[in-house]
C-alpha atoms as a PDB file:
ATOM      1  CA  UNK A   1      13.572-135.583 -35.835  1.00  0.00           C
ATOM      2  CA  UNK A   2      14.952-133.955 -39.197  1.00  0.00           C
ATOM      3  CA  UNK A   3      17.719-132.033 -37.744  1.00  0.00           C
ATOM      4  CA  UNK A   4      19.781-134.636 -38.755  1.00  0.00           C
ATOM      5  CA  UNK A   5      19.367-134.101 -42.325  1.00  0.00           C
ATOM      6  CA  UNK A   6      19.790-130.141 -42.212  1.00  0.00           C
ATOM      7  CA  UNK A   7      23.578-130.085 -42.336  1.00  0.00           C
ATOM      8  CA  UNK A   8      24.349-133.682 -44.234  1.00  0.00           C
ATOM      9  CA  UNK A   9      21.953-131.706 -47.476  1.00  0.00           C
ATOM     10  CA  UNK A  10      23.002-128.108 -46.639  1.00  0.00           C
ATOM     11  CA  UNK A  11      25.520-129.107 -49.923  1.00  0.00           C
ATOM     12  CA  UNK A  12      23.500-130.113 -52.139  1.00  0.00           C
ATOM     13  CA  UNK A  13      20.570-127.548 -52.965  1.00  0.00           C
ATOM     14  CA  UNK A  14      19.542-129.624 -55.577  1.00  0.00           C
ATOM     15  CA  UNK A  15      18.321-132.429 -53.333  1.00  0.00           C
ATOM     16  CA  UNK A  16      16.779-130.076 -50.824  1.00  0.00           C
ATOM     17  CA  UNK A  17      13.999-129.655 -52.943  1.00  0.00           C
ATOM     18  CA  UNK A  18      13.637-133.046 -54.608  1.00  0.00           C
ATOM     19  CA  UNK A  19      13.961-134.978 -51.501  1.00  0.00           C
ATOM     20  CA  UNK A  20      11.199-135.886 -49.279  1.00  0.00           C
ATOM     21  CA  UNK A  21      13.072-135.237 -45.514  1.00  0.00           C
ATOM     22  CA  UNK A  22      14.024-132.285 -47.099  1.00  0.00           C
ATOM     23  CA  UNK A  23      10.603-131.100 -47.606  1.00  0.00           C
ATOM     24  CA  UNK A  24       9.275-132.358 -44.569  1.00  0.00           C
ATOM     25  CA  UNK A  25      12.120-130.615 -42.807  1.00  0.00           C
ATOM     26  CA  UNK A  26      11.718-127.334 -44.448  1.00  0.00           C
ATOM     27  CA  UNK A  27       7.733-127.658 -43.578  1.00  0.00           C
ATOM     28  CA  UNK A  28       8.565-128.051 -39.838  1.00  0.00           C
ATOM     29  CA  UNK A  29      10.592-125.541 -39.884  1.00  0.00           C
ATOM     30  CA  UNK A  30       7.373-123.447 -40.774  1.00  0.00           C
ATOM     31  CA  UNK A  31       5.210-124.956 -37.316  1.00  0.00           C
ATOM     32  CA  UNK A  32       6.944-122.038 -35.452  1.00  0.00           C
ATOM     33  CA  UNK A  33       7.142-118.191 -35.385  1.00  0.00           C
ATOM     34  CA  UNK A  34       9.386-117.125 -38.110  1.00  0.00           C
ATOM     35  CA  UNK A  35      12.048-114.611 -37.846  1.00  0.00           C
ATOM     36  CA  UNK A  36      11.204-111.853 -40.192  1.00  0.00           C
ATOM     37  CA  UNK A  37      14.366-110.274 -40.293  1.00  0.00           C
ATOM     38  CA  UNK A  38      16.021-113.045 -41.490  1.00  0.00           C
ATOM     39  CA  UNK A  39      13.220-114.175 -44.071  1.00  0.00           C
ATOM     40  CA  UNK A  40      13.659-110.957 -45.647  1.00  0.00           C
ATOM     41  CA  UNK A  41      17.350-111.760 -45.864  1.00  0.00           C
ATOM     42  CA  UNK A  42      16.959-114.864 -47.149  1.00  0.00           C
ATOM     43  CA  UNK A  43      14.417-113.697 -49.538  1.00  0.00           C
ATOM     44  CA  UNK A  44      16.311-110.762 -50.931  1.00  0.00           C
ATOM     45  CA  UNK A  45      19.626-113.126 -51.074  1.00  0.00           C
ATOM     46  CA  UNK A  46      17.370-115.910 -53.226  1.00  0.00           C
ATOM     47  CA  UNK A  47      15.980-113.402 -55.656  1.00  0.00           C
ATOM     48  CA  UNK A  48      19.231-111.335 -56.283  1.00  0.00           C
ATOM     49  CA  UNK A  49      21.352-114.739 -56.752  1.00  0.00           C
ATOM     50  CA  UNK A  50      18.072-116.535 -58.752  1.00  0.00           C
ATOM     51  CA  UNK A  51      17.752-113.580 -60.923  1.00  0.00           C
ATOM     52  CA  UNK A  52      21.724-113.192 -61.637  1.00  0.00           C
ATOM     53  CA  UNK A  53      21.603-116.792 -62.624  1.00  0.00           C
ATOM     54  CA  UNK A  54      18.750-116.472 -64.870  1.00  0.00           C
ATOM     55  CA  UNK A  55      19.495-114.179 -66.797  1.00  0.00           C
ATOM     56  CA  UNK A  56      23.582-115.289 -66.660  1.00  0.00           C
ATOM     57  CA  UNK A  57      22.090-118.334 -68.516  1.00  0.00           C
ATOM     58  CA  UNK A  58      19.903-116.428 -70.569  1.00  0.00           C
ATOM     59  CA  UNK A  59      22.588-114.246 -72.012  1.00  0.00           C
ATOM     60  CA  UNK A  60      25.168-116.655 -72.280  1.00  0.00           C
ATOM     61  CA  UNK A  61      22.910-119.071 -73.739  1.00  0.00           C
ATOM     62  CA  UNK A  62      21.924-116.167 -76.645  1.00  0.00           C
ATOM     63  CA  UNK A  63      25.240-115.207 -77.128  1.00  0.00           C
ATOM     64  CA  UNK A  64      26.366-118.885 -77.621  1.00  0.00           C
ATOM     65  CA  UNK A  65      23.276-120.232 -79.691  1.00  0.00           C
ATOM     66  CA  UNK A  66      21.639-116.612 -81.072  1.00  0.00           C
ATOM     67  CA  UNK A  67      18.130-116.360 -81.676  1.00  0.00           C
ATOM     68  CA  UNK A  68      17.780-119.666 -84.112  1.00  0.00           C
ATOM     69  CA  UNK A  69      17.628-121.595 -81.121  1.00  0.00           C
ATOM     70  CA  UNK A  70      14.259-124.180 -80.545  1.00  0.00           C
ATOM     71  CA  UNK A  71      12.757-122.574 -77.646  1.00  0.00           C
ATOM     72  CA  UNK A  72      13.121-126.389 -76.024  1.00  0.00           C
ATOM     73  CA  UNK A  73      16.704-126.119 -75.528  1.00  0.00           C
ATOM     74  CA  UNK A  74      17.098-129.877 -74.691  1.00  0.00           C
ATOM     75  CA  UNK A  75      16.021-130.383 -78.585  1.00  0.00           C
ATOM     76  CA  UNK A  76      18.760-129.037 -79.635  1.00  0.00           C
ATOM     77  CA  UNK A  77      21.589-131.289 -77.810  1.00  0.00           C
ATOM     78  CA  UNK A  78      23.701-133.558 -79.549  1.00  0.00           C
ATOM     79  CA  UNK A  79      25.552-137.043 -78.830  1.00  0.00           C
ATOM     80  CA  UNK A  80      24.998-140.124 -77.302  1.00  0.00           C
ATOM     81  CA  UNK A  81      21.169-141.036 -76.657  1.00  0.00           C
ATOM     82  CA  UNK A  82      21.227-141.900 -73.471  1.00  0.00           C
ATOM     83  CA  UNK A  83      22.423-138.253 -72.751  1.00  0.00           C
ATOM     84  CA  UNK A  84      19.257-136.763 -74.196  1.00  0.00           C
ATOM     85  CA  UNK A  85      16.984-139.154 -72.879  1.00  0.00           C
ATOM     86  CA  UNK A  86      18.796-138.768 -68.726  1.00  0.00           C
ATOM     87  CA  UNK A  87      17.984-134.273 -69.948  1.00  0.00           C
ATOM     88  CA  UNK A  88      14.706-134.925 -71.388  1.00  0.00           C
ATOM     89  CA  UNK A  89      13.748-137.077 -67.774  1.00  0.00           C
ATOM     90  CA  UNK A  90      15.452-134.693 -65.576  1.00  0.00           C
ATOM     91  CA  UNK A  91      13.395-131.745 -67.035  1.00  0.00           C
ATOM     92  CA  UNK A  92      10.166-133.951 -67.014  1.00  0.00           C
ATOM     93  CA  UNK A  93      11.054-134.770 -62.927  1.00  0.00           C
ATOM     94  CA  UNK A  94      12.080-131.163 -62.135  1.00  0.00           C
ATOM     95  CA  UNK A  95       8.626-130.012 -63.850  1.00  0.00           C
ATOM     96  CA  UNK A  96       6.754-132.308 -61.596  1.00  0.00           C
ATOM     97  CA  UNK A  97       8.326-131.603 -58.566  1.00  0.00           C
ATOM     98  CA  UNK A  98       8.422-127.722 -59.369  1.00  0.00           C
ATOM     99  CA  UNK A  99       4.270-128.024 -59.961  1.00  0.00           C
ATOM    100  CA  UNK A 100       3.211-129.948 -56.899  1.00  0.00           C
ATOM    101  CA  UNK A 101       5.964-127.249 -55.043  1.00  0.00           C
ATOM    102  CA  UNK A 102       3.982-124.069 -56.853  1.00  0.00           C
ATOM    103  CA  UNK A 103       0.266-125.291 -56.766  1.00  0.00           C
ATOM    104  CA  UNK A 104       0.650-126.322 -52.478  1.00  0.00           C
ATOM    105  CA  UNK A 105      -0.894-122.923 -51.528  1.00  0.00           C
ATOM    106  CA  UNK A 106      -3.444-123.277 -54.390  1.00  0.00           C
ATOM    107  CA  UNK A 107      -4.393-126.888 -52.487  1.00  0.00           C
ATOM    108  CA  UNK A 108      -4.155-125.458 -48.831  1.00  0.00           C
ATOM    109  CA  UNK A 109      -6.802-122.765 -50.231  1.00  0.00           C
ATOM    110  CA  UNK A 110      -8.835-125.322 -51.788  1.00  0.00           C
ATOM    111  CA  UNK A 111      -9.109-127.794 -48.654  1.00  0.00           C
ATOM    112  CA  UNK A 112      -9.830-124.544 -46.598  1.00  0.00           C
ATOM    113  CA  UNK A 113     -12.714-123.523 -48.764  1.00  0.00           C
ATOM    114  CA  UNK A 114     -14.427-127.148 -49.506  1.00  0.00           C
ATOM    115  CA  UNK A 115     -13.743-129.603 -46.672  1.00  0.00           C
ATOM    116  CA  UNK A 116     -15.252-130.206 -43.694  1.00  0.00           C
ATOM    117  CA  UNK A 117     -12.893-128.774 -41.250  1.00  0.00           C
ATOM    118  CA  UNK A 118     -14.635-129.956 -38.012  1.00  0.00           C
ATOM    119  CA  UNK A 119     -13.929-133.840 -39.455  1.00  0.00           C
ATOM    120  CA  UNK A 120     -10.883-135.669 -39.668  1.00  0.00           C
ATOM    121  CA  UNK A 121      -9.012-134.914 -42.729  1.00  0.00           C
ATOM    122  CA  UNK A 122      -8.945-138.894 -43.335  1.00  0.00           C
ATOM    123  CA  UNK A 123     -12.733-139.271 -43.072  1.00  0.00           C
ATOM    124  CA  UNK A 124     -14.206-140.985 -45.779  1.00  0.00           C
ATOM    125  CA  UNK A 125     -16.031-137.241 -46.552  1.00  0.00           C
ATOM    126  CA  UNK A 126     -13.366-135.452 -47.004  1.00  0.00           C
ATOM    127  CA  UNK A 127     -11.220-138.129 -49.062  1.00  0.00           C
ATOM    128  CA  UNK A 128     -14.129-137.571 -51.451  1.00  0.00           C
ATOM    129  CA  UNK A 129     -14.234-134.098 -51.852  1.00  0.00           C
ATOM    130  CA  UNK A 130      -9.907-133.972 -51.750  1.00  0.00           C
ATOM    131  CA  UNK A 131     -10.100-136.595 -54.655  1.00  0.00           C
ATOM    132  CA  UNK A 132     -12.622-134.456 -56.585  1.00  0.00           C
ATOM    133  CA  UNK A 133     -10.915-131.029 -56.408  1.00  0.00           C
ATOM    134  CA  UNK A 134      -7.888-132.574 -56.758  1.00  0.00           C
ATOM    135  CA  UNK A 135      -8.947-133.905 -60.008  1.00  0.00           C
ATOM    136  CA  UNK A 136     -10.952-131.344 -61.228  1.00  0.00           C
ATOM    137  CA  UNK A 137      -7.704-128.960 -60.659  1.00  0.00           C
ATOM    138  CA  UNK A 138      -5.620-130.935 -62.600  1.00  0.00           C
ATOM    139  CA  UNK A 139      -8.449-131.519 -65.327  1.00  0.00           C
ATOM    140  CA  UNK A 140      -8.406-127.713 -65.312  1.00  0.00           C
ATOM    141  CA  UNK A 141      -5.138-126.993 -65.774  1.00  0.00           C
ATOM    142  CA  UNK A 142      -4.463-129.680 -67.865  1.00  0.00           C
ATOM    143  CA  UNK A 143      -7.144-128.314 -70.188  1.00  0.00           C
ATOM    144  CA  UNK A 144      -5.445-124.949 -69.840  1.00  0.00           C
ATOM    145  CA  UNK A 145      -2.205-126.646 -70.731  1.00  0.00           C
ATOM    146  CA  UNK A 146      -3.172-128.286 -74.123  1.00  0.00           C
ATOM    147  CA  UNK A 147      -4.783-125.157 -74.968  1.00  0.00           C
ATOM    148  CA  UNK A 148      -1.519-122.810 -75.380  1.00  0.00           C
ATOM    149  CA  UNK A 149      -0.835-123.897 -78.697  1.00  0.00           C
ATOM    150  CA  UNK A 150      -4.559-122.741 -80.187  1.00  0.00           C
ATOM    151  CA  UNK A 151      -5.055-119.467 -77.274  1.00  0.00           C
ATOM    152  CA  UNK A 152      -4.965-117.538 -80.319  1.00  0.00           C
ATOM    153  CA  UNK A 153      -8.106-118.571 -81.598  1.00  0.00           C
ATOM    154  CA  UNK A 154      -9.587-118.508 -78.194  1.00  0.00           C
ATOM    155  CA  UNK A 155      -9.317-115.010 -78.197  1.00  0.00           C
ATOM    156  CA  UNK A 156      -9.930-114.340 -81.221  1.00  0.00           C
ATOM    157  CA  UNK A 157     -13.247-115.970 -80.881  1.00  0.00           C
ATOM    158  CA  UNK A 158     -13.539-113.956 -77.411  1.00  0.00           C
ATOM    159  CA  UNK A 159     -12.852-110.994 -79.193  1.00  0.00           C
ATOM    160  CA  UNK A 160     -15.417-111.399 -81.807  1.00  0.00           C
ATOM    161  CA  UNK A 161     -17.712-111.627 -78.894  1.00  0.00           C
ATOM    162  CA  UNK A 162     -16.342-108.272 -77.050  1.00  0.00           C
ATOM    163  CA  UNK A 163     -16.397-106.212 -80.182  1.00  0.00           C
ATOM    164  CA  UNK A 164     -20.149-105.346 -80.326  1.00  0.00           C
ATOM    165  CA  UNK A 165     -19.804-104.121 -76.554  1.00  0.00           C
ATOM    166  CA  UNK A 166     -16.652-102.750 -77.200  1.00  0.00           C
ATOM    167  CA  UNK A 167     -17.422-100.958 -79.811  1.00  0.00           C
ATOM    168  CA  UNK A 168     -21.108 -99.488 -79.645  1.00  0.00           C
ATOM    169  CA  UNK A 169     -21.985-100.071 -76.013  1.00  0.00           C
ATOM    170  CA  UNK A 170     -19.009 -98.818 -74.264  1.00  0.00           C
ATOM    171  CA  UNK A 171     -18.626 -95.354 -76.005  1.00  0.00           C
ATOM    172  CA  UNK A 172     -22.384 -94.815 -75.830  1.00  0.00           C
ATOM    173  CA  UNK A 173     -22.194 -95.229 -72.302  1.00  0.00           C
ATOM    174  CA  UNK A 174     -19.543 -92.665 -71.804  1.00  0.00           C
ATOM    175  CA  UNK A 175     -21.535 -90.324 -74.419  1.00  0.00           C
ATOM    176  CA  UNK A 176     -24.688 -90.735 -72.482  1.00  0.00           C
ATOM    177  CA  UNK A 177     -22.465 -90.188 -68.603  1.00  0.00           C
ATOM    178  CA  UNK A 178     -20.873 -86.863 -70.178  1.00  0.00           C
ATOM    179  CA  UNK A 179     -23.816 -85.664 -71.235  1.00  0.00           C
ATOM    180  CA  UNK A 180     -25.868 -86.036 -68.521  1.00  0.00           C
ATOM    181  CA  UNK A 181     -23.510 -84.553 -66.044  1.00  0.00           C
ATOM    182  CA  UNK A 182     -22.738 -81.551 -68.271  1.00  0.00           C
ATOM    183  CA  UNK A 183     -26.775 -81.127 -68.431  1.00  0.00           C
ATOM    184  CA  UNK A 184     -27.057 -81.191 -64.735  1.00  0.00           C
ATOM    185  CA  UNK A 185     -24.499 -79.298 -63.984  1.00  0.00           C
ATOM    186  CA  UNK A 186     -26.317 -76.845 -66.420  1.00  0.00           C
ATOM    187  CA  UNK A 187     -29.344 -76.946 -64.701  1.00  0.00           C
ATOM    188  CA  UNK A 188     -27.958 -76.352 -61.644  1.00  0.00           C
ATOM    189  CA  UNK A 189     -26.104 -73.256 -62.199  1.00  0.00           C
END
């Protein structure tokens, strides 16, 4: 049924990944046995060619903007309005899609573990439980998210925590695990 839409978007990479026949293409494509050969092909092609890209645009964009750049690059654009606002919601889109694209094995391992596989996955049971962990995953890394900005005190407040083990328990430990071996192997000769 999606064959058709495998050459008409072969083009346009772009929309392979934001378009929803796209994706439901690509995830047929998955429903039988893959040819290894040719994943590792494809694999090895996407990382050589992502990775030249990458850091093309990283080194261009240092040698063109140096080091006094904002680390939002978007920030720093200048002209009409409407051009920063049509970046700023193409970023906040490609984020988006890029997140629920990255966190669909972290789902699939999450429905495996907590619902009831012998039920329908539309039973009012498992809607539940899908809502929940749904939420609570996106609670979580939400959470996570807002935290960046103040990590530093996190650990430093960790820290303060893990220097009493650290720092007394830890050595003593090893003190005590030398010393006892060397003493046994003492007695024993």
């Amino acid at each position: 049924m999606w064959a058709r839409y495998s050459m008409p978007l072969a083009p346009y990479p772009p929309l392979l990944s934001a378009t929803p026949p796209a994706c439901y293409w690509k995830y047929s494509q998955l429903l039988r046995r893959p040819a290894v050969e040719n994943m590792r092909k494809a694999l090895y092609a996407q990382y050589s060619v992502g990775q030249a890209v990458y850091y093309g645009v990283t080194i261009v964009g240092y040698w063109a903007y140096g080091s006094t750049v904002c680390e939002y690059v978007p920030k720093e654009l200048s002209g009409p309005r409407w051009v920063k606002v049509l970046v700023n919601s193409a970023v906040f889109v490609q984020s988006i899609i890029s997140q629920h694209m990255f966190v669909a094995p972290i789902h699939e391992a999450l429905d495996t573990k907590f619902l009831n596989l012998k039920e329908s996955m539309h039973s009012r049971q498992n809607i539940k439980r899908l809502f929940s962990l749904r939420a609570l995953f996106f609670s979580a890394n939400t959470l996570v998210t807002a935290a960046f900005p103040f990590m530093g005190d996190f650990v430093n407040l960790l820290g303060s925590f893990t220097r009493v083990p650290l720092t007394f328990v830890f050595p003593s430990l090893i003190f005590l695990k030398v010393t006892l071996q060397t003493s046994a192997e003492l007695r024993s000769t």
